[in-house]
C-alpha atoms as a PDB file:
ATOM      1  CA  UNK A   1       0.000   0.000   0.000  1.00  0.00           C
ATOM      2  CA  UNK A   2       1.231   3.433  -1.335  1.00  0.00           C
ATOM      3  CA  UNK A   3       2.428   6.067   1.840  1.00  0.00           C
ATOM      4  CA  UNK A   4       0.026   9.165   2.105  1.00  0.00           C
ATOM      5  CA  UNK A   5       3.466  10.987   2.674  1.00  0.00           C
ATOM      6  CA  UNK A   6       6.283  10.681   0.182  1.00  0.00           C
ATOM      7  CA  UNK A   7       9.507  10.224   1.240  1.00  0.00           C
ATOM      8  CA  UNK A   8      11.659  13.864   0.731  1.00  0.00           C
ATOM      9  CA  UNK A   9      15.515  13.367  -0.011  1.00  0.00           C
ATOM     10  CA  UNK A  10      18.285  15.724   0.354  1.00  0.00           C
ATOM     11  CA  UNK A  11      21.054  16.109  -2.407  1.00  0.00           C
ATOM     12  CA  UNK A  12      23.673  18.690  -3.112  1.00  0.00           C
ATOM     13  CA  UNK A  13      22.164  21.328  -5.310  1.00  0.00           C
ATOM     14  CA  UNK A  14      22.829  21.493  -9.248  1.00  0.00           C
ATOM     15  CA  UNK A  15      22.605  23.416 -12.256  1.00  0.00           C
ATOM     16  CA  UNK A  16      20.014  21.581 -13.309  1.00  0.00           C
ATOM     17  CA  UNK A  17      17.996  22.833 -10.591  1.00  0.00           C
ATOM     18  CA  UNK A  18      18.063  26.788 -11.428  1.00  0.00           C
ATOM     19  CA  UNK A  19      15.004  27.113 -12.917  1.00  0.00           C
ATOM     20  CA  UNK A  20      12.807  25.315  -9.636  1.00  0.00           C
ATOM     21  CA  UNK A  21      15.451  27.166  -7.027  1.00  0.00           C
ATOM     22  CA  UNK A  22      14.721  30.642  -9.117  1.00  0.00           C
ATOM     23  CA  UNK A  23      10.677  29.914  -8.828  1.00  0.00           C
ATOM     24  CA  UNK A  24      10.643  29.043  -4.627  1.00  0.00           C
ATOM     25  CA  UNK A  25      12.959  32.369  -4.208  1.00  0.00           C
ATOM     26  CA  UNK A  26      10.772  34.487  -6.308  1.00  0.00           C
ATOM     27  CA  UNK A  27       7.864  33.608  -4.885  1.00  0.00           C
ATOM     28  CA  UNK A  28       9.381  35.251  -1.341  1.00  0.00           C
ATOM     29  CA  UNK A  29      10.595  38.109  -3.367  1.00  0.00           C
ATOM     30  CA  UNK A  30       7.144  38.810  -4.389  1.00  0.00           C
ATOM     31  CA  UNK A  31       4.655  37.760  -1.572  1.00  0.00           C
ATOM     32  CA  UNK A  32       6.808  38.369   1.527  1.00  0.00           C
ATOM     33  CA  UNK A  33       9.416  40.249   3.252  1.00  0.00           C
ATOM     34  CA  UNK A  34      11.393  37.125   4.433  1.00  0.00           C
ATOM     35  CA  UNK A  35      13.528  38.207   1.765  1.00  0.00           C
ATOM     36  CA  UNK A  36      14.656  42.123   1.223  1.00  0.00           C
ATOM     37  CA  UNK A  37      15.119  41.221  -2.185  1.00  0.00           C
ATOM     38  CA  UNK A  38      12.248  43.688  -4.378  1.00  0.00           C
ATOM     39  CA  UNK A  39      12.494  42.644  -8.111  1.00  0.00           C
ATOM     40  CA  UNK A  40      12.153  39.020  -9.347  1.00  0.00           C
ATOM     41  CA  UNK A  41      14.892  36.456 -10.740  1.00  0.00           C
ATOM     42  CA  UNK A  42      15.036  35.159 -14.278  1.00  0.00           C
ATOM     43  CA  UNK A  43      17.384  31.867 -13.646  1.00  0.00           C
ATOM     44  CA  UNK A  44      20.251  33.507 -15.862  1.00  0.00           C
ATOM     45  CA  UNK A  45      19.962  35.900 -13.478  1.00  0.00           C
ATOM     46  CA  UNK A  46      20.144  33.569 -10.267  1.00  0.00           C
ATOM     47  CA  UNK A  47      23.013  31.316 -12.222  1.00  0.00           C
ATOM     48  CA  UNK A  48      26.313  32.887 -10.485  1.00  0.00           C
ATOM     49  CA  UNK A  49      24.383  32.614  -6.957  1.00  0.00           C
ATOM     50  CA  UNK A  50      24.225  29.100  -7.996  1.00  0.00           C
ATOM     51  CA  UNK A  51      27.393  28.687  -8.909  1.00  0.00           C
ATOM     52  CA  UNK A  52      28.922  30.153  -5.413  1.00  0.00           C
ATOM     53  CA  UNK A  53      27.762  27.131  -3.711  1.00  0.00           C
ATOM     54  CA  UNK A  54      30.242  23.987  -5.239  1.00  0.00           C
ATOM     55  CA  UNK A  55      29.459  20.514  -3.820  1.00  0.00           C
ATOM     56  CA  UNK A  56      32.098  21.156  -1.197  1.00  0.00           C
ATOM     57  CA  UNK A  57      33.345  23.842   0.914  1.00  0.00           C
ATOM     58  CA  UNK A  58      31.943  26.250   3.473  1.00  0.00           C
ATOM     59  CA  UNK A  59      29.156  27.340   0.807  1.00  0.00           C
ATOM     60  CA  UNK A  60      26.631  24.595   0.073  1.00  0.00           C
ATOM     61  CA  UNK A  61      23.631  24.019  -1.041  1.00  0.00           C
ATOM     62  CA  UNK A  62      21.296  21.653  -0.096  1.00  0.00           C
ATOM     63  CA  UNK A  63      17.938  20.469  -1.691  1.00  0.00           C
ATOM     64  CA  UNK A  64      14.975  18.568  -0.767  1.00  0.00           C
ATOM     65  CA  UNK A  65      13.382  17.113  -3.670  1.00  0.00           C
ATOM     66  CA  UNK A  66       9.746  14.520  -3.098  1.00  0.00           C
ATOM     67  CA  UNK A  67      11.261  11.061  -3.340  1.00  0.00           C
ATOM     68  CA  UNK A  68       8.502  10.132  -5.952  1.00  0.00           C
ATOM     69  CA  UNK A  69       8.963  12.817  -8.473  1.00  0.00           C
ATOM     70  CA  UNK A  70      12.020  14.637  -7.832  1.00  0.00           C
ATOM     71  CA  UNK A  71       9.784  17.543  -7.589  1.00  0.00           C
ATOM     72  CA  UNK A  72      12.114  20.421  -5.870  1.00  0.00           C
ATOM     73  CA  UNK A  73      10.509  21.009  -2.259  1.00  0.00           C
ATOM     74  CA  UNK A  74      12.873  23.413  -0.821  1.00  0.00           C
ATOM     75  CA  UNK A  75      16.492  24.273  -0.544  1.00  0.00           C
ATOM     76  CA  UNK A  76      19.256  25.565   2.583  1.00  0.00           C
ATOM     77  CA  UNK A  77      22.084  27.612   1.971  1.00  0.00           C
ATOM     78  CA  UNK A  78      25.645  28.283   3.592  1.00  0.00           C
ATOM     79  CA  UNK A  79      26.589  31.233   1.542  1.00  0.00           C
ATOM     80  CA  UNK A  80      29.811  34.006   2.747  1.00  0.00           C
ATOM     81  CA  UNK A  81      28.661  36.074   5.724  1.00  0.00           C
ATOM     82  CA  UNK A  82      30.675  39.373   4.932  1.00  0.00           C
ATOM     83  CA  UNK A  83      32.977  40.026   1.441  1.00  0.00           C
ATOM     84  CA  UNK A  84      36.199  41.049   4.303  1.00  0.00           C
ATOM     85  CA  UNK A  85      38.730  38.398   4.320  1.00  0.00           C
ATOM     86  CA  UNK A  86      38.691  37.744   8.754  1.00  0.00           C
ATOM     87  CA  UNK A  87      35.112  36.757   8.342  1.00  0.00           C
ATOM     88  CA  UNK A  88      35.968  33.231   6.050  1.00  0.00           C
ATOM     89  CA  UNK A  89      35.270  31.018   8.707  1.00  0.00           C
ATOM     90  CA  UNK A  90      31.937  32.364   9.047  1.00  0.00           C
ATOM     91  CA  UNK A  91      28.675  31.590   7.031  1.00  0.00           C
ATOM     92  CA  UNK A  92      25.272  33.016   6.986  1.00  0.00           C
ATOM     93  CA  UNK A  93      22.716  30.142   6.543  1.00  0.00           C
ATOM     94  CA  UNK A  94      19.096  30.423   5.710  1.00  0.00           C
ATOM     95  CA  UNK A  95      15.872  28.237   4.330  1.00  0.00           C
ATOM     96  CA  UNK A  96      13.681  28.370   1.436  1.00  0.00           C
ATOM     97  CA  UNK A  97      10.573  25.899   1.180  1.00  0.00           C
ATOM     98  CA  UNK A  98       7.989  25.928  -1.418  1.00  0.00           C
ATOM     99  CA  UNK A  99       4.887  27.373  -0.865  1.00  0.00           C
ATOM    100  CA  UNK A 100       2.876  24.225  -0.778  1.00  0.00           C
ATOM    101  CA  UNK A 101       5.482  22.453   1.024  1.00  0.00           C
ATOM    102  CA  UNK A 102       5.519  23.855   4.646  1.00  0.00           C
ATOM    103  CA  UNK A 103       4.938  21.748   7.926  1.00  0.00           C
ATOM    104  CA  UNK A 104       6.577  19.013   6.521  1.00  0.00           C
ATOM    105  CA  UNK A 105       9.728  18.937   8.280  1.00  0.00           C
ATOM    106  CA  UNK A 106      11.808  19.711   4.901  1.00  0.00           C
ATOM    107  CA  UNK A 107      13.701  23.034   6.721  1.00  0.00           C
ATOM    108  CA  UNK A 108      14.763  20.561   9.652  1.00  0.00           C
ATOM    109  CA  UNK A 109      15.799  18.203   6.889  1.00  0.00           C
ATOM    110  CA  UNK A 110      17.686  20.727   4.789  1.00  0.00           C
ATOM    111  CA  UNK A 111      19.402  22.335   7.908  1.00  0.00           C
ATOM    112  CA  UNK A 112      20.379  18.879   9.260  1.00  0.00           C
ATOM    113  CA  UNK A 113      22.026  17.555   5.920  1.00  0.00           C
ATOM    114  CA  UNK A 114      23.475  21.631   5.556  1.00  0.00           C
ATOM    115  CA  UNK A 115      25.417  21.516   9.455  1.00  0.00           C
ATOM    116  CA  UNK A 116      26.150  17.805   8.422  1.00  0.00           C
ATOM    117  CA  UNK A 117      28.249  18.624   5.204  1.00  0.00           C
ATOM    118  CA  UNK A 118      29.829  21.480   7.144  1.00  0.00           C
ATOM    119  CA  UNK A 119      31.476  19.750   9.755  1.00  0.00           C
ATOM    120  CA  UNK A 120      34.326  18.750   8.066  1.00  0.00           C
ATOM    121  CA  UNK A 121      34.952  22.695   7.329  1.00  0.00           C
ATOM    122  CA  UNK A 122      36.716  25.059   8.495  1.00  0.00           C
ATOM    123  CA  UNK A 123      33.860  26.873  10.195  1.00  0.00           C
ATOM    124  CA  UNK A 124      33.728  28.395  13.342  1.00  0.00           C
ATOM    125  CA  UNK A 125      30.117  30.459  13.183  1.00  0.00           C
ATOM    126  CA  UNK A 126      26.679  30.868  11.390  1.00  0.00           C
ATOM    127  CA  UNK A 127      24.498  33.365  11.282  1.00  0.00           C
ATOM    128  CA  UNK A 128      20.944  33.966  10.285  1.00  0.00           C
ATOM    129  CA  UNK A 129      19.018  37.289   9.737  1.00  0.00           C
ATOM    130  CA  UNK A 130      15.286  36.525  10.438  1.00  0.00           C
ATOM    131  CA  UNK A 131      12.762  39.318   8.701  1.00  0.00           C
ATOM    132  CA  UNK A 132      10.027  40.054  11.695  1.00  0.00           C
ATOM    133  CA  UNK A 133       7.532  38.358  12.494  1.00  0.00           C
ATOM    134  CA  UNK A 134       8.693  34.838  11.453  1.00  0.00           C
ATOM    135  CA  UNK A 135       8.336  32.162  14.245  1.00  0.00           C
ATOM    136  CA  UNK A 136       8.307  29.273  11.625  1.00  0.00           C
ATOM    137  CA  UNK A 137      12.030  30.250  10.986  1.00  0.00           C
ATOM    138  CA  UNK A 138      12.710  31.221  14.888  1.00  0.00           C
ATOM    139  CA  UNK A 139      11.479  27.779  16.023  1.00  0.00           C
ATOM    140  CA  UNK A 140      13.613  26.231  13.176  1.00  0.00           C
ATOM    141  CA  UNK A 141      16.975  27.992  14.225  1.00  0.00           C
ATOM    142  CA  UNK A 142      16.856  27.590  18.256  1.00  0.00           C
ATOM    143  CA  UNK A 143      16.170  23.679  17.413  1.00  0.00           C
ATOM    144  CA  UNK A 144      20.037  23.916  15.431  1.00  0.00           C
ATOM    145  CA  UNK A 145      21.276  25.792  18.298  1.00  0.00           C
ATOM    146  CA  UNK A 146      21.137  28.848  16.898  1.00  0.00           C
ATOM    147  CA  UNK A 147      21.007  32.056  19.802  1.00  0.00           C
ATOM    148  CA  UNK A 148      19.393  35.488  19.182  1.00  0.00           C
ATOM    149  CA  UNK A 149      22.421  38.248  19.739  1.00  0.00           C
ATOM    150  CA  UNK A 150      20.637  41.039  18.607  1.00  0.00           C
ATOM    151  CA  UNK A 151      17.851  42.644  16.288  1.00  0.00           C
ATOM    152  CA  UNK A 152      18.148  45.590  13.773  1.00  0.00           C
ATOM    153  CA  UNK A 153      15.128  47.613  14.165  1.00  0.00           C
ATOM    154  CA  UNK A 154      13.312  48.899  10.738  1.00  0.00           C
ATOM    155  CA  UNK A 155      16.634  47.773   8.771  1.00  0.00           C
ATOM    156  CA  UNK A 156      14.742  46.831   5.322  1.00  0.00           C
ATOM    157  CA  UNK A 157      12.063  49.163   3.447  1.00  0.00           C
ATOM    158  CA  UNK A 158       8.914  46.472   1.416  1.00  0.00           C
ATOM    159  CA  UNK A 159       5.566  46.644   0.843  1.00  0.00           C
ATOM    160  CA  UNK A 160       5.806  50.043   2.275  1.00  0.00           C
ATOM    161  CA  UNK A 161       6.333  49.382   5.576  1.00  0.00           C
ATOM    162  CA  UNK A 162       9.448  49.131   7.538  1.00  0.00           C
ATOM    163  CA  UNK A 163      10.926  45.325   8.993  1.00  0.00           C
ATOM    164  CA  UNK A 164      13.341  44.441  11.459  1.00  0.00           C
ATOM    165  CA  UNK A 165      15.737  41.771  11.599  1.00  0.00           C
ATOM    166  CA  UNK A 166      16.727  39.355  14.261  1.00  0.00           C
ATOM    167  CA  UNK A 167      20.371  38.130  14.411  1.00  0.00           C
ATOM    168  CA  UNK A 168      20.624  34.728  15.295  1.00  0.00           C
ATOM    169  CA  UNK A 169      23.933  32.839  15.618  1.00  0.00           C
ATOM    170  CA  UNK A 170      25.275  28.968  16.231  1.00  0.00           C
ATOM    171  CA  UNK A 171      29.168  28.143  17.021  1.00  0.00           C
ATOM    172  CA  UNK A 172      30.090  25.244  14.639  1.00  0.00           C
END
């Protein structure tokens, strides 16, 4: 007898992917302010993002995919946390699920494969900026041991209002 639920898998993102990865980002780009980003993505134009997260290294990307029909579900990210050369060993992480995905489990899945590929790095911190209200992705980074150190009040300008930020961080 056929499961109800389908199993989810996580892989290493690929190019391949671009076009699925563009569609879950846009759709926070245009319905939410999880992201401060204000314009869509065509997937040319979300190609070198992409392609700054190699199967191995302190940037990753990880993607959940449903086990039946490889449909993309949601992806995690390790990505550089400031351009300045003394911040290398630390990353700022964050989650993307589709839409019609949520409540699954598939950001615990993503963040646990993510944390699992970067032990082997040369990591000391993560850090995640949460757009307000969000308690989804609160709930999500205190169970990874992530901390709150801070918030940046009315730091991003969409949907003409003003958001803050909590600062969240986890020692690796």
């Amino acid at each position: 007898m056929p499961s109800a639920r389908t199993e989810v898998q996580v892989r290493p993102g690929f190019e391949s992917d671009l076009e699925a990865l563009t569609d879950i980002y846009n759709h926070y780009v245009r319905e939410t302010p999880i992201t401060f980003d204000t314009t869509i993505f065509t997937p040319e134009e979300r190609r070198p993002w992409l392609l700054s997260h190699p199967e191995d290294g302190p940037y990753r990307l990880m993607v959940a995919t449903d086990g039946d029909s490889q449909r993309i579900l949601g992806y995690a990210t390790s990505s550089p946390y400031r351009a300045k050369p003394a911040y290398a060993t630390s990353v700022e992480t964050s989650v993307y699920v589709a839409p019609d995905a949520g409540r699954r489990g598939i950001g615990t899945l993503l963040y646990d494969a993510l944390f699992k590929a970067l032990a082997d790095e040369d990591v000391h911190r993560a850090y995640a900026g949460i757009a307000q209200p969000n308690e989804a992705s609160e709930r999500l980074h205190t169970r990874f041991g992530f901390r709150h150190v801070g918030t940046y009040r009315e730091v991003g300008r969409k949907f003409r209002r003003y958001w803050d930020v909590a600062w969240y961080e986890k020692d690796l």
